[in-house]
C-alpha atoms as a PDB file:
ATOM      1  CA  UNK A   1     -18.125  -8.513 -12.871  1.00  0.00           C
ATOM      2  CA  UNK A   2     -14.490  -9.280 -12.804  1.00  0.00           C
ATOM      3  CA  UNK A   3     -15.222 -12.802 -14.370  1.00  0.00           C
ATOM      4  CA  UNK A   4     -17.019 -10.804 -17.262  1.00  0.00           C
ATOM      5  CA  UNK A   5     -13.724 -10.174 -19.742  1.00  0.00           C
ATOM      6  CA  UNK A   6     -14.917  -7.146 -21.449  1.00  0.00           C
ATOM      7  CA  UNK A   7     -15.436  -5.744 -18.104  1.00  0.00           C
ATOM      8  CA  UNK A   8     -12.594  -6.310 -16.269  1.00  0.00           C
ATOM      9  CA  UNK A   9     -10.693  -4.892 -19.102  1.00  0.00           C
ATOM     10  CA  UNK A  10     -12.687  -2.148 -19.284  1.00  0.00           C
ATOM     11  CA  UNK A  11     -12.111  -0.966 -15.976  1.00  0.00           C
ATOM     12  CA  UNK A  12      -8.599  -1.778 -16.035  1.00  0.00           C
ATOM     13  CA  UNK A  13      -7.968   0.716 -18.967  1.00  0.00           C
ATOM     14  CA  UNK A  14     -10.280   3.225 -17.192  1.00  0.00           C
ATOM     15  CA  UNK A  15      -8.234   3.000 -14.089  1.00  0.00           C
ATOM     16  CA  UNK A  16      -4.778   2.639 -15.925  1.00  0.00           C
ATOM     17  CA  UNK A  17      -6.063   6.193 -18.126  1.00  0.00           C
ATOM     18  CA  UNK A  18      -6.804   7.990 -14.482  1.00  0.00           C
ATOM     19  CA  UNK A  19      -3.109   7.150 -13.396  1.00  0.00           C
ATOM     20  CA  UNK A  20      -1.472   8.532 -16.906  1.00  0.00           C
ATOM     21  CA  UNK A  21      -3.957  11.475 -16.752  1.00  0.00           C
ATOM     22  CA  UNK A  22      -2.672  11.904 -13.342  1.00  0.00           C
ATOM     23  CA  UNK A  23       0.986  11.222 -13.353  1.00  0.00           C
ATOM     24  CA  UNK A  24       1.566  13.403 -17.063  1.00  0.00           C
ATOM     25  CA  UNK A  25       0.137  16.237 -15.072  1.00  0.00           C
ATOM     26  CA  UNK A  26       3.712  16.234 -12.775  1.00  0.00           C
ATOM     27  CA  UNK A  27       3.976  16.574  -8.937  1.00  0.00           C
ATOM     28  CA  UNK A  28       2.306  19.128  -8.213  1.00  0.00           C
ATOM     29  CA  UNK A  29       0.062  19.858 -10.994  1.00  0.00           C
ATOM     30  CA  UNK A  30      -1.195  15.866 -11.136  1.00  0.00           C
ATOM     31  CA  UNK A  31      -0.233  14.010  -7.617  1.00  0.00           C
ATOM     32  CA  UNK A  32       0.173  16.392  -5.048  1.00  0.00           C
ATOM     33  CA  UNK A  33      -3.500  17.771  -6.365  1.00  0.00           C
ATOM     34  CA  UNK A  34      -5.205  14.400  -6.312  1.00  0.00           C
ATOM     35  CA  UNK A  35      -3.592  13.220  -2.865  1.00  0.00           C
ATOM     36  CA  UNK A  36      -4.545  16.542  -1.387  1.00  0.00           C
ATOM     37  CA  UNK A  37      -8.472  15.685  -1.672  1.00  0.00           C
ATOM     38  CA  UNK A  38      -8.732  12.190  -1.977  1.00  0.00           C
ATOM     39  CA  UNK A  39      -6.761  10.732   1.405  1.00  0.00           C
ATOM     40  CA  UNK A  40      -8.176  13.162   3.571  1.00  0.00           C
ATOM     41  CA  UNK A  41     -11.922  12.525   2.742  1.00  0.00           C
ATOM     42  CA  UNK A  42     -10.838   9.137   3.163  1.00  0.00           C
ATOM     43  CA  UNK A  43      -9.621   9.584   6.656  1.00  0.00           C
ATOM     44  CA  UNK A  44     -13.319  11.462   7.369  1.00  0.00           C
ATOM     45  CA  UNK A  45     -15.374   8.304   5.606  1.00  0.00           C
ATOM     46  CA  UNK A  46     -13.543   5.957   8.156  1.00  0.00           C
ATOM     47  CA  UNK A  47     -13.840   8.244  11.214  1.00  0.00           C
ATOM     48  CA  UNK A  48     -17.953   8.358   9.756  1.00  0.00           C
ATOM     49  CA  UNK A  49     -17.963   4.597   9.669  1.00  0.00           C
ATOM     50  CA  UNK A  50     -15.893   3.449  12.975  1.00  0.00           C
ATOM     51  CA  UNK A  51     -18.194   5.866  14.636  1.00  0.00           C
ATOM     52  CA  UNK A  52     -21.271   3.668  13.113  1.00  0.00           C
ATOM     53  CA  UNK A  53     -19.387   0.476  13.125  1.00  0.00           C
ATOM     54  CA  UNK A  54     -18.702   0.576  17.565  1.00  0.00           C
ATOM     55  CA  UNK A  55     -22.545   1.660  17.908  1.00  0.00           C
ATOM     56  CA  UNK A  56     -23.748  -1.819  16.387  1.00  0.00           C
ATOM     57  CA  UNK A  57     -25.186  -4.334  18.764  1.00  0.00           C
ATOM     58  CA  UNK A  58     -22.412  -6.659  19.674  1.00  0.00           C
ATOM     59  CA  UNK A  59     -19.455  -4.625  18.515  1.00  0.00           C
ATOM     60  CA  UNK A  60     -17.611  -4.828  22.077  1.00  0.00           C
ATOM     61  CA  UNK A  61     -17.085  -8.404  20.543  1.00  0.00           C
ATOM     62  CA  UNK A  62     -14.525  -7.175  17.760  1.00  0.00           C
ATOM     63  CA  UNK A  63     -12.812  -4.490  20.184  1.00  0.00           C
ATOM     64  CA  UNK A  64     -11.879  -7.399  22.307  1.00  0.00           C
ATOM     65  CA  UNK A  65     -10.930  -9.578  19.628  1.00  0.00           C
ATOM     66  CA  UNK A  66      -8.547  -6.560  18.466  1.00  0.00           C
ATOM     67  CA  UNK A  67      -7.310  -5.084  21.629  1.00  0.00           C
ATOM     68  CA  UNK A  68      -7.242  -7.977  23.878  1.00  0.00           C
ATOM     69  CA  UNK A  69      -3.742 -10.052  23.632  1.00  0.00           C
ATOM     70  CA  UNK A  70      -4.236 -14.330  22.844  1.00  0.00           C
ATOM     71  CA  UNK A  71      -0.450 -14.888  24.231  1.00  0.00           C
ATOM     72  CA  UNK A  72      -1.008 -18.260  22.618  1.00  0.00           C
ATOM     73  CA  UNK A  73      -0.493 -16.825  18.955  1.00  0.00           C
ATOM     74  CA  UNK A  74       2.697 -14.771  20.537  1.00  0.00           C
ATOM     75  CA  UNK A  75       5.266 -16.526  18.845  1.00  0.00           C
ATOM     76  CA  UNK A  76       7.643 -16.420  15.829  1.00  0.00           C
ATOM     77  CA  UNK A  77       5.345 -17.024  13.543  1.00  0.00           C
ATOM     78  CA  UNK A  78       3.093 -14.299  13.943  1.00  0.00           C
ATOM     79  CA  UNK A  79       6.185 -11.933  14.669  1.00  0.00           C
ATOM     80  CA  UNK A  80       7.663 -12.389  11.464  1.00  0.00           C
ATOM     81  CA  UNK A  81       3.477 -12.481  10.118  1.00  0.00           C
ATOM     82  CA  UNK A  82       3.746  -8.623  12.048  1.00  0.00           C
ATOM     83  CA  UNK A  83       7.133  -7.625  10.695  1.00  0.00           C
ATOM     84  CA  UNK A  84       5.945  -8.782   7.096  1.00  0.00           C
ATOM     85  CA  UNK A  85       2.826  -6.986   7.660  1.00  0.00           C
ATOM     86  CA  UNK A  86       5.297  -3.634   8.827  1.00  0.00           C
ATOM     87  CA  UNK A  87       7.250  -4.180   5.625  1.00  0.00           C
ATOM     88  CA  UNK A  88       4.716  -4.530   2.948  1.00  0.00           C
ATOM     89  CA  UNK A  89       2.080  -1.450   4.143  1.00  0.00           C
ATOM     90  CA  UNK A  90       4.841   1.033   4.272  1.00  0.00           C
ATOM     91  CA  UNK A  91       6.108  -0.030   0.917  1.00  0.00           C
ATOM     92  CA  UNK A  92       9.679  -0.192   1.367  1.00  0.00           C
ATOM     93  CA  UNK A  93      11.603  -1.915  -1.125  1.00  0.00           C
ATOM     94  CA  UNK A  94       9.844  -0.574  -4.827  1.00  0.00           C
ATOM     95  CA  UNK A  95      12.109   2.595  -4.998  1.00  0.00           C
ATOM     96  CA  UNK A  96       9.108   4.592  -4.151  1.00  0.00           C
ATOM     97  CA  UNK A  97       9.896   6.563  -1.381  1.00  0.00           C
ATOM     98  CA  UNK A  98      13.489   7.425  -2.579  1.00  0.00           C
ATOM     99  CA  UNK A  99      11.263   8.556  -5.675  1.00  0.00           C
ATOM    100  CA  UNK A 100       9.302  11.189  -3.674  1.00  0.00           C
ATOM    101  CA  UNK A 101      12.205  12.098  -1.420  1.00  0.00           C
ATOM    102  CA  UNK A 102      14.168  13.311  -4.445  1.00  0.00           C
ATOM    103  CA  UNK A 103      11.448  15.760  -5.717  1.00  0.00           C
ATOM    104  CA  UNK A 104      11.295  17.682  -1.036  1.00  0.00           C
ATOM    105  CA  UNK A 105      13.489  20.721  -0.883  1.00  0.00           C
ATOM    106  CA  UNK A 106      16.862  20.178   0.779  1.00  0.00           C
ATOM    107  CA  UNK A 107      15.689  21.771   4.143  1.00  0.00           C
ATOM    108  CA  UNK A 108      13.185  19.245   4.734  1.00  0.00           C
ATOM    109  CA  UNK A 109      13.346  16.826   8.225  1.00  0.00           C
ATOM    110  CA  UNK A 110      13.585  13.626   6.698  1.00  0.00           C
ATOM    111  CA  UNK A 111      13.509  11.629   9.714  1.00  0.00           C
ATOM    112  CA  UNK A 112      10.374  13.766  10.815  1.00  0.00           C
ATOM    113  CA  UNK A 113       8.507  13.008   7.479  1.00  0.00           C
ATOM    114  CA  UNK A 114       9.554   9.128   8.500  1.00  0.00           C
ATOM    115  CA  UNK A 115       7.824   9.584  12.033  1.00  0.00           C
ATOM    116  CA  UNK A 116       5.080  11.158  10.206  1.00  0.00           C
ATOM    117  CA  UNK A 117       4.595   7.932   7.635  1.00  0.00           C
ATOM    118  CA  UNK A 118       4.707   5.203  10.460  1.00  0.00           C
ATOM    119  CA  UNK A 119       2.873   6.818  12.344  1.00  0.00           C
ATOM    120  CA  UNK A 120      -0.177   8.170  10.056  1.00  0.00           C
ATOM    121  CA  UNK A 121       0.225   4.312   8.896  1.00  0.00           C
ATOM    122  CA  UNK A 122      -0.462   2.619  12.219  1.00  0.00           C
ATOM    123  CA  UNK A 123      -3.386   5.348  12.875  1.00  0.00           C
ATOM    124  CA  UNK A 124      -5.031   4.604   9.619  1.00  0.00           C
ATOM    125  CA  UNK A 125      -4.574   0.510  10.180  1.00  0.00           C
ATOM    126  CA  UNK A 126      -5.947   1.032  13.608  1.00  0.00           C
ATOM    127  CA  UNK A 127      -8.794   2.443  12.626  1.00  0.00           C
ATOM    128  CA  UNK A 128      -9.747   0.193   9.653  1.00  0.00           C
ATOM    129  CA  UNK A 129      -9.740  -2.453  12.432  1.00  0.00           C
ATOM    130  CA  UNK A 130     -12.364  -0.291  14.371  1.00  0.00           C
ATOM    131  CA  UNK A 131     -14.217  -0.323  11.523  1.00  0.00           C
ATOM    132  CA  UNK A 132     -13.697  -4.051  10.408  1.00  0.00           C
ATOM    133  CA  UNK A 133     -13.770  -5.873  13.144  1.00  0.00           C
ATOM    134  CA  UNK A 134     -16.888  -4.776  15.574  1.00  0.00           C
ATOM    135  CA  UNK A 135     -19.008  -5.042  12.336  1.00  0.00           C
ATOM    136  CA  UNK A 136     -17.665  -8.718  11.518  1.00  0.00           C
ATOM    137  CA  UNK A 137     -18.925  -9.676  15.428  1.00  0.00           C
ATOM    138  CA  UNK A 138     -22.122  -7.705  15.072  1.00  0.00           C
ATOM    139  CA  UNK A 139     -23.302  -9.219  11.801  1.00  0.00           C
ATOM    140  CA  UNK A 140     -22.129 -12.492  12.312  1.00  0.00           C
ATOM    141  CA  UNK A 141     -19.306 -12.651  10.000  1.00  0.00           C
ATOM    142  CA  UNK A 142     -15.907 -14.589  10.708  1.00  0.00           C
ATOM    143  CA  UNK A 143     -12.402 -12.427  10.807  1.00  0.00           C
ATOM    144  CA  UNK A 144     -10.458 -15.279   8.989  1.00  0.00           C
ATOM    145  CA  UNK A 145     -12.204 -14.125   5.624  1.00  0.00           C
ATOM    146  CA  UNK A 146      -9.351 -11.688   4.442  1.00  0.00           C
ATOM    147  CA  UNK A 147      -9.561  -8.717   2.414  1.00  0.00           C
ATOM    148  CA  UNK A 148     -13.136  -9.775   0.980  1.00  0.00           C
ATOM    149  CA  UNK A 149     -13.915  -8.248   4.366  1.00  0.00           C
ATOM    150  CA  UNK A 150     -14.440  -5.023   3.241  1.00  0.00           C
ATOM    151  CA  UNK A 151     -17.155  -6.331   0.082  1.00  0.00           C
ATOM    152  CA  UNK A 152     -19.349  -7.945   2.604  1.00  0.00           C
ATOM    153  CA  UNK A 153     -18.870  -6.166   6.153  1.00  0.00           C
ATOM    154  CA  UNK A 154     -18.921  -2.785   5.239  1.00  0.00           C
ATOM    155  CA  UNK A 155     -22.586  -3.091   3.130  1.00  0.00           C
ATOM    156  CA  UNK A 156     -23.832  -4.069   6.369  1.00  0.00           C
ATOM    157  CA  UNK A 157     -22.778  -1.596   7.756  1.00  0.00           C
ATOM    158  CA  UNK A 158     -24.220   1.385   5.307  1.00  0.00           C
ATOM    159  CA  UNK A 159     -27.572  -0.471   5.469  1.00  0.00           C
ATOM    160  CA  UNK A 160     -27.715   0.532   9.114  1.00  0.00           C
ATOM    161  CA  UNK A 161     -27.055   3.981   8.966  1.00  0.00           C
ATOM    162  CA  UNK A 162     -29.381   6.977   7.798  1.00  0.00           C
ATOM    163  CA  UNK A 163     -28.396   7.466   3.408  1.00  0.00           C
ATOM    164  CA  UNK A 164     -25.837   4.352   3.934  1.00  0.00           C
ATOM    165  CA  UNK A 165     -26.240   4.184   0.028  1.00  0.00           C
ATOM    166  CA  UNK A 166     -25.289   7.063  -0.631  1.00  0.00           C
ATOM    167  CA  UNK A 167     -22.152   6.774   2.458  1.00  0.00           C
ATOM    168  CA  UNK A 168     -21.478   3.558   0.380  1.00  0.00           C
ATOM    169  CA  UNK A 169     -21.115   5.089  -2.682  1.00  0.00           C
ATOM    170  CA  UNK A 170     -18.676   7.984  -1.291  1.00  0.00           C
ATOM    171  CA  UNK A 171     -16.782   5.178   0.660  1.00  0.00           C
ATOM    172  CA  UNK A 172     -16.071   3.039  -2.329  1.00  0.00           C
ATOM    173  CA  UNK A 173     -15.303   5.962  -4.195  1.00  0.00           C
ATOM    174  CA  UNK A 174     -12.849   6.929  -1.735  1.00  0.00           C
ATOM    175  CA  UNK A 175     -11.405   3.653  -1.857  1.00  0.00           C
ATOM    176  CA  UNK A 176     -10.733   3.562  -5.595  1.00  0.00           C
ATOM    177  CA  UNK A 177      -9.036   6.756  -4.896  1.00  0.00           C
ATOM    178  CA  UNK A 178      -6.918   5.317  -2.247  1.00  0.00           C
ATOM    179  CA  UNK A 179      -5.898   2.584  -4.650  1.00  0.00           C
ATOM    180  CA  UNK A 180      -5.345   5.043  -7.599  1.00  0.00           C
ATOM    181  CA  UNK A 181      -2.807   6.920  -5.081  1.00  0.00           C
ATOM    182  CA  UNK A 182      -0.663   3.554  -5.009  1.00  0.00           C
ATOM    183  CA  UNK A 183      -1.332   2.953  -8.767  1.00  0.00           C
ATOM    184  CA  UNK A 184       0.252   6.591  -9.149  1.00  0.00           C
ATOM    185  CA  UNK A 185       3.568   5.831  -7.366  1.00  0.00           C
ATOM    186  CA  UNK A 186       3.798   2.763  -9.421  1.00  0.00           C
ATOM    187  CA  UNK A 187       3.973   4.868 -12.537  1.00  0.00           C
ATOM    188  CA  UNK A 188       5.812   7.625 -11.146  1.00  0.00           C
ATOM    189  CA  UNK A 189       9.017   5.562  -9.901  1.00  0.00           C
ATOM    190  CA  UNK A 190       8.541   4.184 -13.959  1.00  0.00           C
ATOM    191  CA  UNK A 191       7.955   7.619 -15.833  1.00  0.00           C
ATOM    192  CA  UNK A 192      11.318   9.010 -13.342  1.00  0.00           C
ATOM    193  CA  UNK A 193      13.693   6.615 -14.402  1.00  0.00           C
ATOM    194  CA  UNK A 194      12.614   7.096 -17.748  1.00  0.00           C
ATOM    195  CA  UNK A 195      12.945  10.765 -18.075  1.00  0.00           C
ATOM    196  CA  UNK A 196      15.956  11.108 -16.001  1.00  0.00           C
ATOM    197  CA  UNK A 197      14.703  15.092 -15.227  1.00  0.00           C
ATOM    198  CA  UNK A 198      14.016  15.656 -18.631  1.00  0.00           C
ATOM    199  CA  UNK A 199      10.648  17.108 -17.611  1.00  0.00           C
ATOM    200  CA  UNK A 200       9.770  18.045 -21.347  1.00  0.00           C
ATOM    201  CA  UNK A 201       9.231  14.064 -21.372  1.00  0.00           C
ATOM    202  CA  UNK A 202       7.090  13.688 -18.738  1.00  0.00           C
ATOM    203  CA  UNK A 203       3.351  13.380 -20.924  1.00  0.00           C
ATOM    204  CA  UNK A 204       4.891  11.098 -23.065  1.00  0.00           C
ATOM    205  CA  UNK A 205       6.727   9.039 -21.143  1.00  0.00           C
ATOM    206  CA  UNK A 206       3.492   8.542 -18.941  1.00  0.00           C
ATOM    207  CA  UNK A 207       1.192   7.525 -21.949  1.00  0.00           C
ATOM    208  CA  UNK A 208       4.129   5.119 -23.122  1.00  0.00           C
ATOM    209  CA  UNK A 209       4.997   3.213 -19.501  1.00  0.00           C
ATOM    210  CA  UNK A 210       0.886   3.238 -19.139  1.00  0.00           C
ATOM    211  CA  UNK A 211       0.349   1.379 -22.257  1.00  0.00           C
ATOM    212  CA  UNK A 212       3.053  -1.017 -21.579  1.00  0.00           C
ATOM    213  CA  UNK A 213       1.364  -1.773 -17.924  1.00  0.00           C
ATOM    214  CA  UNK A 214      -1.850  -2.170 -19.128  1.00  0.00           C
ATOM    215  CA  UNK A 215      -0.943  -5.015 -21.844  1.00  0.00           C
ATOM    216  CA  UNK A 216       1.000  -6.475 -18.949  1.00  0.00           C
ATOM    217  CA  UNK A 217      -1.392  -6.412 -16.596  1.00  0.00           C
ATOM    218  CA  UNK A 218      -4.138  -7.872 -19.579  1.00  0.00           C
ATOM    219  CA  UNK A 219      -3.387 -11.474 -17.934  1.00  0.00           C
ATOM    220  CA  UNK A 220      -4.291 -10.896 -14.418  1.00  0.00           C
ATOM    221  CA  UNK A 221      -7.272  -8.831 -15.188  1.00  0.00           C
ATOM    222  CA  UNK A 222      -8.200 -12.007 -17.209  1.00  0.00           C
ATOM    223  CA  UNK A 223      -7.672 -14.430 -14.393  1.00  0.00           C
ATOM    224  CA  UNK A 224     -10.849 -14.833 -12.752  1.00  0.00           C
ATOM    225  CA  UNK A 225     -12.597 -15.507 -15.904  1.00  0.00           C
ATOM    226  CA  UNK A 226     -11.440 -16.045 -19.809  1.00  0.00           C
ATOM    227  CA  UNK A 227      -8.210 -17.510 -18.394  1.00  0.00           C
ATOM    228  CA  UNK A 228      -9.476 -18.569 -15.197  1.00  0.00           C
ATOM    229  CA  UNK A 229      -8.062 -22.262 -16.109  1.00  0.00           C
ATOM    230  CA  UNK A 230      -4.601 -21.206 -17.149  1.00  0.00           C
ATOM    231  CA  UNK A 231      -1.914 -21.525 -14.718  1.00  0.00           C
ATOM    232  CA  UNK A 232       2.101 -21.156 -14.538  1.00  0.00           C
ATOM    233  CA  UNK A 233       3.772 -22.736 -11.679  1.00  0.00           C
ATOM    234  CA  UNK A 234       0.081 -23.632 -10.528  1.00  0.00           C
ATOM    235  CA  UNK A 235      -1.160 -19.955  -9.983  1.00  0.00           C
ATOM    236  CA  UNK A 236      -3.151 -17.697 -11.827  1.00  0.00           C
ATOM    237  CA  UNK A 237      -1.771 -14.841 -13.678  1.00  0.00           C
ATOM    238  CA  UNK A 238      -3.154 -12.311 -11.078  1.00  0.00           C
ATOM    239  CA  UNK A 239      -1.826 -14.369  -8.132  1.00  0.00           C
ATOM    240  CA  UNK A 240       1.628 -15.204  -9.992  1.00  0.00           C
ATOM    241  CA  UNK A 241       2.360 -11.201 -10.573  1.00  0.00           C
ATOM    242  CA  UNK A 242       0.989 -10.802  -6.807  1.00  0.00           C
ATOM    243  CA  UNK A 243       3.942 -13.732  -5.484  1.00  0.00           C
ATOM    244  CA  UNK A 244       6.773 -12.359  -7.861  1.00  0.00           C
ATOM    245  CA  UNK A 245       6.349  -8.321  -6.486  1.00  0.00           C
ATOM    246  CA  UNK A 246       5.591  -9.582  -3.112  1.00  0.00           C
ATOM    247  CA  UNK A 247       7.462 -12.386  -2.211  1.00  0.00           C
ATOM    248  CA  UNK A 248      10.687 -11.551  -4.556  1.00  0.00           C
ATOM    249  CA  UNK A 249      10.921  -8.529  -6.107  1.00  0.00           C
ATOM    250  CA  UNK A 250      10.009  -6.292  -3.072  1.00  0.00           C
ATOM    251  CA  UNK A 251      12.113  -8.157  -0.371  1.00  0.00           C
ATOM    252  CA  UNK A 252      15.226  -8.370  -2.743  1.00  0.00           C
ATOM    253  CA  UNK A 253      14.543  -4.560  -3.599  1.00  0.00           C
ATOM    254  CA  UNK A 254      14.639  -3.740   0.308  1.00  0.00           C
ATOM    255  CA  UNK A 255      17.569  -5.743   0.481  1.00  0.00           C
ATOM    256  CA  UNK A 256      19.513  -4.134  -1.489  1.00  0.00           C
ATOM    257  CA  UNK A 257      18.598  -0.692  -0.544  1.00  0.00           C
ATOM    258  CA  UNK A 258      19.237  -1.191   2.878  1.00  0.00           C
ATOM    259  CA  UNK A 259      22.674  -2.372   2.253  1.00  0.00           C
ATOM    260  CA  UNK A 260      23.568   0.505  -0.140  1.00  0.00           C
ATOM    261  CA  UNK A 261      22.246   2.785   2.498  1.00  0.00           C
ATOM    262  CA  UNK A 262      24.370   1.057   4.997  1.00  0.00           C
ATOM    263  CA  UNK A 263      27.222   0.703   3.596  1.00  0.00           C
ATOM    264  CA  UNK A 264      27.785   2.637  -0.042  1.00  0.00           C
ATOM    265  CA  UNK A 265      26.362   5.802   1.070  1.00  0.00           C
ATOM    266  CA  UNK A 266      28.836   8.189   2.561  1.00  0.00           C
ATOM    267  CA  UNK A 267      29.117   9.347   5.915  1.00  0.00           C
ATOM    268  CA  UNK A 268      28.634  12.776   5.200  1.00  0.00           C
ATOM    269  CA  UNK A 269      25.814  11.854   2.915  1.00  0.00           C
ATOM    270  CA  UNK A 270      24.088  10.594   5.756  1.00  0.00           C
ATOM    271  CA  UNK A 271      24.869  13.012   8.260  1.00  0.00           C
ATOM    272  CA  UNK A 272      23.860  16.038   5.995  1.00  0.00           C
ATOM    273  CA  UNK A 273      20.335  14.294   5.174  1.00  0.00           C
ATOM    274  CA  UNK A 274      19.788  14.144   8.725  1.00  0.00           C
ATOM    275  CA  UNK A 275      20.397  17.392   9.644  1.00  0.00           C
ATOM    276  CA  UNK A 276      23.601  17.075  10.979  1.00  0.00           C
ATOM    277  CA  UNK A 277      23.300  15.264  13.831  1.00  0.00           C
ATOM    278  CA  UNK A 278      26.555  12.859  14.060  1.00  0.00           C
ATOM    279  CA  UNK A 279      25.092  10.234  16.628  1.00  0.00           C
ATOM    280  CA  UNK A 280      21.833  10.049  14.716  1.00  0.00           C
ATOM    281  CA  UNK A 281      22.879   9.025  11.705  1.00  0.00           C
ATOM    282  CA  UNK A 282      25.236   6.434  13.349  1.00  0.00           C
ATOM    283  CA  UNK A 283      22.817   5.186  14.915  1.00  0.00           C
ATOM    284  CA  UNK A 284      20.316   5.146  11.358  1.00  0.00           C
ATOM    285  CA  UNK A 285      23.568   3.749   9.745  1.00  0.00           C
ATOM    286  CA  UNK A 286      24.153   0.977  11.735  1.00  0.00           C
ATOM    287  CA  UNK A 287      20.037   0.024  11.928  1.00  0.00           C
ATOM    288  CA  UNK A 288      19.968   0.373   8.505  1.00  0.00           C
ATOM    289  CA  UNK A 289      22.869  -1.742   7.410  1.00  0.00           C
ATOM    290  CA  UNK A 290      23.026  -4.456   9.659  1.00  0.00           C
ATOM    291  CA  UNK A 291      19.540  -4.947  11.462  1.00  0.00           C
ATOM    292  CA  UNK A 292      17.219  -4.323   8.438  1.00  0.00           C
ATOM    293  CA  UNK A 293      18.668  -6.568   6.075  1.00  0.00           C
ATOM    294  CA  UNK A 294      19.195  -9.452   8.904  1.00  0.00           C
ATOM    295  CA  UNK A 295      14.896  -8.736   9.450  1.00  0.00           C
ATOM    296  CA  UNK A 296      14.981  -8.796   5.902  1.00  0.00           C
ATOM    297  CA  UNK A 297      15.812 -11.747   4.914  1.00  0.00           C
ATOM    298  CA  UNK A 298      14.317 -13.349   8.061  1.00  0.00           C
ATOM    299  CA  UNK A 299      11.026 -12.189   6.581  1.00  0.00           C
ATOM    300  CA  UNK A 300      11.961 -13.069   2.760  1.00  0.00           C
ATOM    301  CA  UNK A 301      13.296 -16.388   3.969  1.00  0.00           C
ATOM    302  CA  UNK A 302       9.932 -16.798   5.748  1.00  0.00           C
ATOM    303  CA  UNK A 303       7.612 -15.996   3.232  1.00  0.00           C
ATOM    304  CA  UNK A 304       9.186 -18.419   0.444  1.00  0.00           C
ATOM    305  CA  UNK A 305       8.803 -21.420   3.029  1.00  0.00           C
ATOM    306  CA  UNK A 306       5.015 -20.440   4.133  1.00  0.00           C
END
């Protein structure tokens, strides 16, 4: 399908029209609406599916493989793999969370909202694992085979359950929907720069930035077939926009926010966005403008030599 051109276009401007459609609609008219159904019947479908996924014959095999420490893979390598991993799936660095933290009212706990983020984040990874991983041992499949885990594991999975078709279905859905929700904050950080809270511009300014991502993003929709052979600095176009956000523009990004936060943002700033606690936010100072940008560019420096 995605080597099909006229496809993989097609769904990329179906996909890309679901965003504007979305992110014109505003906060809490377009995002908060969407994000208010779709994550949480997410969170059900994977409860539905672990539950499935640790009654399989053999699962006890990917528990252990999870749960069970290898000390012989505990070393700086995989800590800086682990602190990358940290990095990228809370998606610091883009400008997105500043984005949403603009639009909360001035009495909300901003360091319980953080709490709330990590930790939601390490539930949800945790239990993608418990869904992964006892299926990969049960049906035979190998762990090393990346994110194409979830095309071939999880099919065996809905054939062994009663109406797994129809449980695959809703998953996948669910899964575009997931997706869509990052696709939205994408746009969002875009379409709030542009309007500068000129909310009259909002529909427009969506439909605009949309257009201008989709003709962007023609290339790397492209890349597994009609330009398949075409390559700049020997990638793909899909795997060269995936190295410059990941590797460069995201780390930089972080970089640079951290050390604002550190050290351009006020004292008082600080300590009023915490709720006043003095010690906290010296504490949230110094983390955040001398450790983070040290782990930083540890993990940038990292990633450009693996």
């Amino acid at each position: 399908m995605i080597a099909n051109p006229l496809e993989a276009v097609a769904a990329q401007a179906v996909f890309m029209l679901l965003t504007i459609l979305i992110v014109s609609g505003g906060i809490k008219a377009g995002i908060e609406r969407a994000s208010r159904w779709m994550m949480p019947l997410l969170f059900l479908s994977f409860i539905v599916l672990a539950a499935r996924s640790l009654t399989l014959p053999g699962a006890m095999e990917g528990i252990r493989f999870m749960f069970v420490p290898d000390l012989q893979y505990l070393n700086g390598h995989t800590a800086l793999l682990a602190l990358g991993q940290a990095f990228f799936s809370l998606s610091v660095g883009i400008g997105g969370m500043i984005t949403y933290a603009s639009y909360l009212p001035k009495e909300e706990n901003l360091m319980r909202s953080a709490w709330s983020v990590t930790g939601l984040n390490i539930l949800i990874s945790i239990l993608a694992g418990l869904v992964i991983f006892p299926a990969v041992f049960a049906l035979g499949g190998s762990p090393a085979d990346g994110p194409g885990l979830i095309f071939v594991v999880l099919p065996g999975i809905f054939a062994n359950i009663p109406f797994g078709g129809w449980f695959m279905l809703l998953f996948f859905v669910l899964m575009l929907f997931a997706t869509l929700t990052s696709s939205i904050s994408m746009l969002e950080i875009t379409v709030s720069i542009g309007i500068r809270n000129r909310y009259d511009r909002r529909r427009r300014a969506a439909w605009v930035y949309g257009l201008i991502i989709f003709i962007i993003g023609l290339p790397s929709a492209l890349s597994f077939g009609l330009m398949a052979d075409v390559r700049l600095f020997g990638l793909p176009a899909f795997d060269l926009a995936d190295t410059i956000v990941s590797k460069f523009g995201m780390p930089i990004g972080a970089f640079l926010i951290s050390l604002f936060a550190g050290h351009v943002l006020t004292k008082a700033a600080t300590d009023e966005e915490l709720g006043g606690s003095s010690s906290s936010a010296s504490v949230w100072r110094a983390v955040t403008g001398w450790v983070c940008p040290v782990a930083i560019l540890v993990i940038f420096i990292s990633t450009i030599a693996g």
